[in-house]
C-alpha atoms as a PDB file:
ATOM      1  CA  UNK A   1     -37.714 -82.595  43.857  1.00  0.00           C
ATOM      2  CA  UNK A   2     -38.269 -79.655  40.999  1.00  0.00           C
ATOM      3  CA  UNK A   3     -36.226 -80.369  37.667  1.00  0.00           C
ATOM      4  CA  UNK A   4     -34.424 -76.938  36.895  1.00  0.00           C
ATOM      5  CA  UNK A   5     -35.945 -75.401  34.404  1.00  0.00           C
ATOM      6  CA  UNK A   6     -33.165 -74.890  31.564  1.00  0.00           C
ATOM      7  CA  UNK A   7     -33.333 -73.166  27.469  1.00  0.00           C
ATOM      8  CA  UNK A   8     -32.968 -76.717  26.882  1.00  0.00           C
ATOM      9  CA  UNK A   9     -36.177 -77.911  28.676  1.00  0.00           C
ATOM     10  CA  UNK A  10     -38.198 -75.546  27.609  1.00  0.00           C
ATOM     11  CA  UNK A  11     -37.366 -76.342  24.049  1.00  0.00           C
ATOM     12  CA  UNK A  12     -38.040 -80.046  24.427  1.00  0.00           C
ATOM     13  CA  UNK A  13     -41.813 -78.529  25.488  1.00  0.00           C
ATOM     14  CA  UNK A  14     -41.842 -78.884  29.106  1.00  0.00           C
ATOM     15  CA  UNK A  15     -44.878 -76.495  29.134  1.00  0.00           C
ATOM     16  CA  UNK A  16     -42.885 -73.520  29.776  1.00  0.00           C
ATOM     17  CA  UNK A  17     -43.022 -69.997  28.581  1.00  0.00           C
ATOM     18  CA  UNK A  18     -39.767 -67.582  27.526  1.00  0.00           C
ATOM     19  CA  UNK A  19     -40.632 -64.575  29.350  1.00  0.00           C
ATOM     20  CA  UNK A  20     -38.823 -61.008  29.900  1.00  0.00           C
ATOM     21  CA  UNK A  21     -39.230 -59.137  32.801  1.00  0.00           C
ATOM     22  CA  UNK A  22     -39.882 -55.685  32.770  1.00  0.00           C
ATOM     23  CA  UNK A  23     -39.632 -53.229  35.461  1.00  0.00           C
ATOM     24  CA  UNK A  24     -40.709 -49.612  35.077  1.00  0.00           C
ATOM     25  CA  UNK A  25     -41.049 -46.030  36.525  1.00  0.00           C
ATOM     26  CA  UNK A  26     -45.182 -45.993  36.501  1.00  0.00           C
ATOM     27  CA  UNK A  27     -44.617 -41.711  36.557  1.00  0.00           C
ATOM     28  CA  UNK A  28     -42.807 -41.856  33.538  1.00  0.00           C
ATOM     29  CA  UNK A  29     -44.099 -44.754  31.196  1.00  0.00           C
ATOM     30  CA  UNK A  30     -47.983 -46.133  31.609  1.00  0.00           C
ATOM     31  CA  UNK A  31     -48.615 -49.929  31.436  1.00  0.00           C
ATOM     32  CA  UNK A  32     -50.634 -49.129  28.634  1.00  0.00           C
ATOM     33  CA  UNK A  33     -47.963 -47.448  26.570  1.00  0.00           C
ATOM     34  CA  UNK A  34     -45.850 -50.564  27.529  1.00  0.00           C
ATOM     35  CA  UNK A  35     -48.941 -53.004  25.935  1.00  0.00           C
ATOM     36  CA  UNK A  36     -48.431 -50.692  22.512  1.00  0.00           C
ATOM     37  CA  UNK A  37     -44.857 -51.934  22.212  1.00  0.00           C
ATOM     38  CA  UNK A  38     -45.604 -55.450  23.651  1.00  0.00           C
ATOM     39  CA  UNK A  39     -48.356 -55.971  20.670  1.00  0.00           C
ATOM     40  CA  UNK A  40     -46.947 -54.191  18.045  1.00  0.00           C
ATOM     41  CA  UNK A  41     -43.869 -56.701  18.604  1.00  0.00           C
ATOM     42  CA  UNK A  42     -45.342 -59.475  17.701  1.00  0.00           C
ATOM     43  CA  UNK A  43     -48.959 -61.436  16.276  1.00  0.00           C
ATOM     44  CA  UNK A  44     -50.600 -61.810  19.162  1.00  0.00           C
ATOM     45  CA  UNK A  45     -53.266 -63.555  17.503  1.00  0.00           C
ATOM     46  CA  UNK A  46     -50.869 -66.606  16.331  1.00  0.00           C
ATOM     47  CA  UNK A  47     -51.708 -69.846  18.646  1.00  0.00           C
ATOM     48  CA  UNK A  48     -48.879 -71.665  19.229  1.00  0.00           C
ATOM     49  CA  UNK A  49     -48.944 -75.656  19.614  1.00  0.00           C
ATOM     50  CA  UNK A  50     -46.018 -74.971  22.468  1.00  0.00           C
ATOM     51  CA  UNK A  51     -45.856 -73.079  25.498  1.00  0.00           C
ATOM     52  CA  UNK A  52     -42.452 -72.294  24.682  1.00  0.00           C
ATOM     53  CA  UNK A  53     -43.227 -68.804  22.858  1.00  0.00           C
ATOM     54  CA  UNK A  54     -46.852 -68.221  23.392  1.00  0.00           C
ATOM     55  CA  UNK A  55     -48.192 -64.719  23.604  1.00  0.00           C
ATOM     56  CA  UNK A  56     -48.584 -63.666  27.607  1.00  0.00           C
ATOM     57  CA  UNK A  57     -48.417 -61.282  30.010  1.00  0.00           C
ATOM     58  CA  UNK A  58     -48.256 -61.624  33.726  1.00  0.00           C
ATOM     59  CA  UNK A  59     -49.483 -58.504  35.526  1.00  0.00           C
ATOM     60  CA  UNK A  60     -47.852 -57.628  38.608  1.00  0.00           C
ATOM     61  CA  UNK A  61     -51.039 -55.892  40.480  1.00  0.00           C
ATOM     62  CA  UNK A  62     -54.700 -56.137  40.417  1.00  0.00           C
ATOM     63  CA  UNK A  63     -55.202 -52.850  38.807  1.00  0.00           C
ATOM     64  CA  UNK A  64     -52.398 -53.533  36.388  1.00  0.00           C
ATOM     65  CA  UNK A  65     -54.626 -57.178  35.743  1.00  0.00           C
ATOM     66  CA  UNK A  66     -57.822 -54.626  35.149  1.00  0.00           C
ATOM     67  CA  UNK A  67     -55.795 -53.061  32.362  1.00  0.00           C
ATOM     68  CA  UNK A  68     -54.373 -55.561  30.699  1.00  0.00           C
ATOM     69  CA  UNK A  69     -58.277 -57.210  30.095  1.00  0.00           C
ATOM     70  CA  UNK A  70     -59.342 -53.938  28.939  1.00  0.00           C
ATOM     71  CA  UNK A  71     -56.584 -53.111  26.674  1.00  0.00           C
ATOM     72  CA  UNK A  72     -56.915 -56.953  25.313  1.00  0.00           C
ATOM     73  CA  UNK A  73     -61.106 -56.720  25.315  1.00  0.00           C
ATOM     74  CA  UNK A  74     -60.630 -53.152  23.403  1.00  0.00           C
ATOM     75  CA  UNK A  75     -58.375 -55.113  20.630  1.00  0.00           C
ATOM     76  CA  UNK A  76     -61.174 -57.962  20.131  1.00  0.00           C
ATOM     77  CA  UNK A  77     -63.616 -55.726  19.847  1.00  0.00           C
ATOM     78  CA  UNK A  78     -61.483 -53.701  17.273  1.00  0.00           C
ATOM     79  CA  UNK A  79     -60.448 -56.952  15.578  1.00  0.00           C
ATOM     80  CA  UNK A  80     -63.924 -57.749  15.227  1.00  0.00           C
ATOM     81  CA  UNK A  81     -65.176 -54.947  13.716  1.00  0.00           C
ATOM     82  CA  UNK A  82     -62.101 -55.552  11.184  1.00  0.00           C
ATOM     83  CA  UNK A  83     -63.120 -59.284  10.486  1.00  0.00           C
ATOM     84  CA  UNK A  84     -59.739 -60.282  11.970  1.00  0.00           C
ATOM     85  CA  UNK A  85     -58.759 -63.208  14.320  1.00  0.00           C
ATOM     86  CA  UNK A  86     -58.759 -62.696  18.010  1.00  0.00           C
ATOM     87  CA  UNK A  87     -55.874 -61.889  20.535  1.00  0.00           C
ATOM     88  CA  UNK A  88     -54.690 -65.141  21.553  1.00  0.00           C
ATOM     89  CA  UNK A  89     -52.417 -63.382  24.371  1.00  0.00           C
ATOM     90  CA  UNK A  90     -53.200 -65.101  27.703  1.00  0.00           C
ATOM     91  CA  UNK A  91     -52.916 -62.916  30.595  1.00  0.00           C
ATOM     92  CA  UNK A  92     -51.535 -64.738  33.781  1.00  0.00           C
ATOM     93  CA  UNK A  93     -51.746 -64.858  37.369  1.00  0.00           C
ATOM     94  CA  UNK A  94     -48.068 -64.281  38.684  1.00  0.00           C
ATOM     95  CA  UNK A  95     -48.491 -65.579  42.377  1.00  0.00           C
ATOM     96  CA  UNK A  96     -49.438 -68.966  40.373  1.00  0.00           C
ATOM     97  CA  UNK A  97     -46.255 -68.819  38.394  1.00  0.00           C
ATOM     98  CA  UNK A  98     -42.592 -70.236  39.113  1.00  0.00           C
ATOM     99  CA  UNK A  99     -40.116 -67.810  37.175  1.00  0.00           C
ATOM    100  CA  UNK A 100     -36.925 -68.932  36.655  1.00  0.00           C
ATOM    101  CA  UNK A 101     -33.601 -67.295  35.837  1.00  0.00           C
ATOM    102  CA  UNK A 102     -32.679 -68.138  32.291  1.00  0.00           C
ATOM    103  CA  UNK A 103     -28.972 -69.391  32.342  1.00  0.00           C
ATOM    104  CA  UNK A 104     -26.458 -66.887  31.697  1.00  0.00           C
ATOM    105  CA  UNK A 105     -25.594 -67.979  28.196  1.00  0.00           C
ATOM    106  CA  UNK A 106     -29.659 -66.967  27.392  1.00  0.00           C
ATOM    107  CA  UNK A 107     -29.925 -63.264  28.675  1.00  0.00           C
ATOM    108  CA  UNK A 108     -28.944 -60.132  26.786  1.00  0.00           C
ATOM    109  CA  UNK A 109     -29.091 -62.260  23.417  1.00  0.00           C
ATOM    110  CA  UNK A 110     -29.329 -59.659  21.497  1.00  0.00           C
ATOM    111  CA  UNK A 111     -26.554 -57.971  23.025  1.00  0.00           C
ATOM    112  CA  UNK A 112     -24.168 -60.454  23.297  1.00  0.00           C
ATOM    113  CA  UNK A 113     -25.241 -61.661  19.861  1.00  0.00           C
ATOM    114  CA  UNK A 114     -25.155 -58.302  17.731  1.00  0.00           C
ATOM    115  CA  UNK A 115     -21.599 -59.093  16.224  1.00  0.00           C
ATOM    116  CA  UNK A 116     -22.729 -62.369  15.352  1.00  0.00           C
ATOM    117  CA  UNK A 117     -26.063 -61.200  13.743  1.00  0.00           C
ATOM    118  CA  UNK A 118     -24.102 -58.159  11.900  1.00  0.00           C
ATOM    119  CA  UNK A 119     -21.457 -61.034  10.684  1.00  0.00           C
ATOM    120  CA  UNK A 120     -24.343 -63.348   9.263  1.00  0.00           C
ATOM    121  CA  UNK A 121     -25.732 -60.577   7.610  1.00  0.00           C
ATOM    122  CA  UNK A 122     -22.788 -59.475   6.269  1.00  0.00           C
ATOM    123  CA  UNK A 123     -21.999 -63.148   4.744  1.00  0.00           C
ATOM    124  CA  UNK A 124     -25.666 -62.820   3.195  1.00  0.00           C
ATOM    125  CA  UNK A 125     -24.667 -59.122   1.351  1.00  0.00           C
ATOM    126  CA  UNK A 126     -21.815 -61.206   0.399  1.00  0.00           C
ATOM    127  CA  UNK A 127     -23.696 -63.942  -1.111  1.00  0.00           C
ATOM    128  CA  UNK A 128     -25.386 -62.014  -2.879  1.00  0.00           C
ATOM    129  CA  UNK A 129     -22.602 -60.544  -5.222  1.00  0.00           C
ATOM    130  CA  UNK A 130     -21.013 -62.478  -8.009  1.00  0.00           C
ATOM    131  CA  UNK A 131     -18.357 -64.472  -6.902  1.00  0.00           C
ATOM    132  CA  UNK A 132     -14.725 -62.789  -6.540  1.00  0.00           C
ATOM    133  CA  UNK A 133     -16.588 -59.003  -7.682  1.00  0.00           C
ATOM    134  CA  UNK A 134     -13.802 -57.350  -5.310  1.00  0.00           C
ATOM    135  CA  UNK A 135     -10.777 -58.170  -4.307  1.00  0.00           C
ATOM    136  CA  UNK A 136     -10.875 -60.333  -0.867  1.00  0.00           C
ATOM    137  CA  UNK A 137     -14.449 -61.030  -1.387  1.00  0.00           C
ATOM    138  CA  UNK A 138     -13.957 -64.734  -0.136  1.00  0.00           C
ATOM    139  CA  UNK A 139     -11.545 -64.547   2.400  1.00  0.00           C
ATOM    140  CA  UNK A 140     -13.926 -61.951   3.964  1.00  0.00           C
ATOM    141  CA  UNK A 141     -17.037 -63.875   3.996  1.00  0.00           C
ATOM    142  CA  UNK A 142     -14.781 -66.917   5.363  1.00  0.00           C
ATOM    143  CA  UNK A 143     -13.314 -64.400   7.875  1.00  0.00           C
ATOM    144  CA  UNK A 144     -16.756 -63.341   8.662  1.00  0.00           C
ATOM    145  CA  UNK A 145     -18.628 -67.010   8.853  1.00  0.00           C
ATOM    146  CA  UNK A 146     -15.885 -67.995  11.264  1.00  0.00           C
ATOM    147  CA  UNK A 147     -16.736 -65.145  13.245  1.00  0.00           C
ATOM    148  CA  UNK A 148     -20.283 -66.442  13.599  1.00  0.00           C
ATOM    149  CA  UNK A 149     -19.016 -69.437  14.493  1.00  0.00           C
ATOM    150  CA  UNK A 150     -17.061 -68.274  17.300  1.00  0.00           C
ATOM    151  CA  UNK A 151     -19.084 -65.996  18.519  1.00  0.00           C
ATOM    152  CA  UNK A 152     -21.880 -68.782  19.215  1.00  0.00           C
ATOM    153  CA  UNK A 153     -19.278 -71.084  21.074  1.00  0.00           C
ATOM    154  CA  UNK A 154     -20.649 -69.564  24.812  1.00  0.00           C
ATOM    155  CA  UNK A 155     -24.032 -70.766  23.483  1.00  0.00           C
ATOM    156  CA  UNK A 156     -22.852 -74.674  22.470  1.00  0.00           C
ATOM    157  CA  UNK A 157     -21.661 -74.996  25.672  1.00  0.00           C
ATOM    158  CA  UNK A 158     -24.538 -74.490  28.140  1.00  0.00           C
ATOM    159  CA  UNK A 159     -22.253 -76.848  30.734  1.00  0.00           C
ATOM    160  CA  UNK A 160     -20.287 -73.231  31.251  1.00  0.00           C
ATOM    161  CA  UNK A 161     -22.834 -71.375  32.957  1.00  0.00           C
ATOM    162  CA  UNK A 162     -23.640 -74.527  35.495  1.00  0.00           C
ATOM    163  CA  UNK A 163     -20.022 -74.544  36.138  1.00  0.00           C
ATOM    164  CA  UNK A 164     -20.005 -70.633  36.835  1.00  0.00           C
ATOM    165  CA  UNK A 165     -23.208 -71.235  38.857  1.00  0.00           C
ATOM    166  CA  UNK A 166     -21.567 -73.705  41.141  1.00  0.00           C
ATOM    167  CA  UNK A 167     -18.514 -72.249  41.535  1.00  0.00           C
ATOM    168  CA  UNK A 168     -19.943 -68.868  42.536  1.00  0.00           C
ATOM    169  CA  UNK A 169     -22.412 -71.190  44.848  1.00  0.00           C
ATOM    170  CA  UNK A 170     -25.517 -70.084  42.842  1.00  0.00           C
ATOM    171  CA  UNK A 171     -26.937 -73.561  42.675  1.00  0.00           C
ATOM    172  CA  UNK A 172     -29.964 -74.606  44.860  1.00  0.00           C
ATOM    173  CA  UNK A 173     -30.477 -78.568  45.568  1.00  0.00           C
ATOM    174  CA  UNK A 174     -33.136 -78.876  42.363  1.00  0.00           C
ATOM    175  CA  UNK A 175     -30.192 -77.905  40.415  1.00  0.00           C
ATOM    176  CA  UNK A 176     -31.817 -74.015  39.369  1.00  0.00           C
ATOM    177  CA  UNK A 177     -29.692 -70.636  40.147  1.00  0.00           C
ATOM    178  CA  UNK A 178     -30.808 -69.288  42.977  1.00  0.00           C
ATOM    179  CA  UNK A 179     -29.594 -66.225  41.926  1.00  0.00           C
ATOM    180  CA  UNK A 180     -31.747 -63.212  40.968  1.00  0.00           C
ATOM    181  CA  UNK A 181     -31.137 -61.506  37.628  1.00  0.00           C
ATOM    182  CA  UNK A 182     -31.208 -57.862  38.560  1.00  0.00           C
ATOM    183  CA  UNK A 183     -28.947 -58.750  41.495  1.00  0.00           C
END
């Protein structure tokens, strides 16, 4: 029997990669122009010792596999030329890959996360004044910090999506959500 594949898994290093999906309208973006934004994102020439967050991209089509190797064989040769390292992005075959859902705690991060993010940073701004330099300046960055706090409670307690999971009946006998994310 599969183990599910869970955040928490793939953190301990059980080989596997965080991925995003990304479905698009081929007449109105080009897989290309997606590859700008996908490299530009990140250093795709950083080796990681983990699966966990190495650089990859899983094609969807034959022709779409031919353009991915170009575009990546276009920015070695470039790199070359520039005396810099490599693309370490590894392109994969997707028929040779299980996906799994990430648990519902783990998708739209940013999303769900952007009061907590614009909290911590506003505890940092806060930091970095003089102590008491305006009036309330402590009991806001306490007010604040316990809104970070809060806001990562759905996060501490991963045992809340399995419980939504199996109470919607979302749960297949390996213990993974059988669920589809776009559904």
């Amino acid at each position: 029997m599969d183990r599910a594949v869970t955040y928490q898994s793939v953190c301990s290093g059980d080989g596997n990669t965080e991925a995003l999906k990304v479905r698009f309208d081929t007449t109105k973006v080009t897989i290309e122009e997606l590859l700008d934004v996908f490299f530009a994102s990140h250093d795709a020439t950083r080796r990681t010792a983990s699966a966990q967050y190495e650089s990859a991209v899983w094609p969807q089509s034959e022709a779409q596999y031919e353009k991915v190797r170009a575009y990546v064989e276009a920015m070695n040769e470039n790199a070359m030329m520039k005396q810099r390292r490599p693309i370490a992005t590894k392109i994969r075959n997707p028929s040779k890959t299980r996906f799994a859902i990430a648990e519902r705690y783990h998708q739209n991060y940013n999303k769900k996360n952007a009061y907590r993010l614009s909290a911590a940073f506003g505890v940092f701004l806060l930091n970095l004044q003089a102590p008491d330099s305006f009036f309330l300046q402590e009991q806001l960055k306490v007010l604040l910090g316990a809104g970070v706090v809060l806001s990562s409670l759905e996060q501490m307690l991963p045992f809340y999506d399995r419980v939504l999971d199996e109470l919607e009946g979302n749960v297949n006998n390996n213990g993974s959500s059988s669920k589809d994310a776009d559904e």
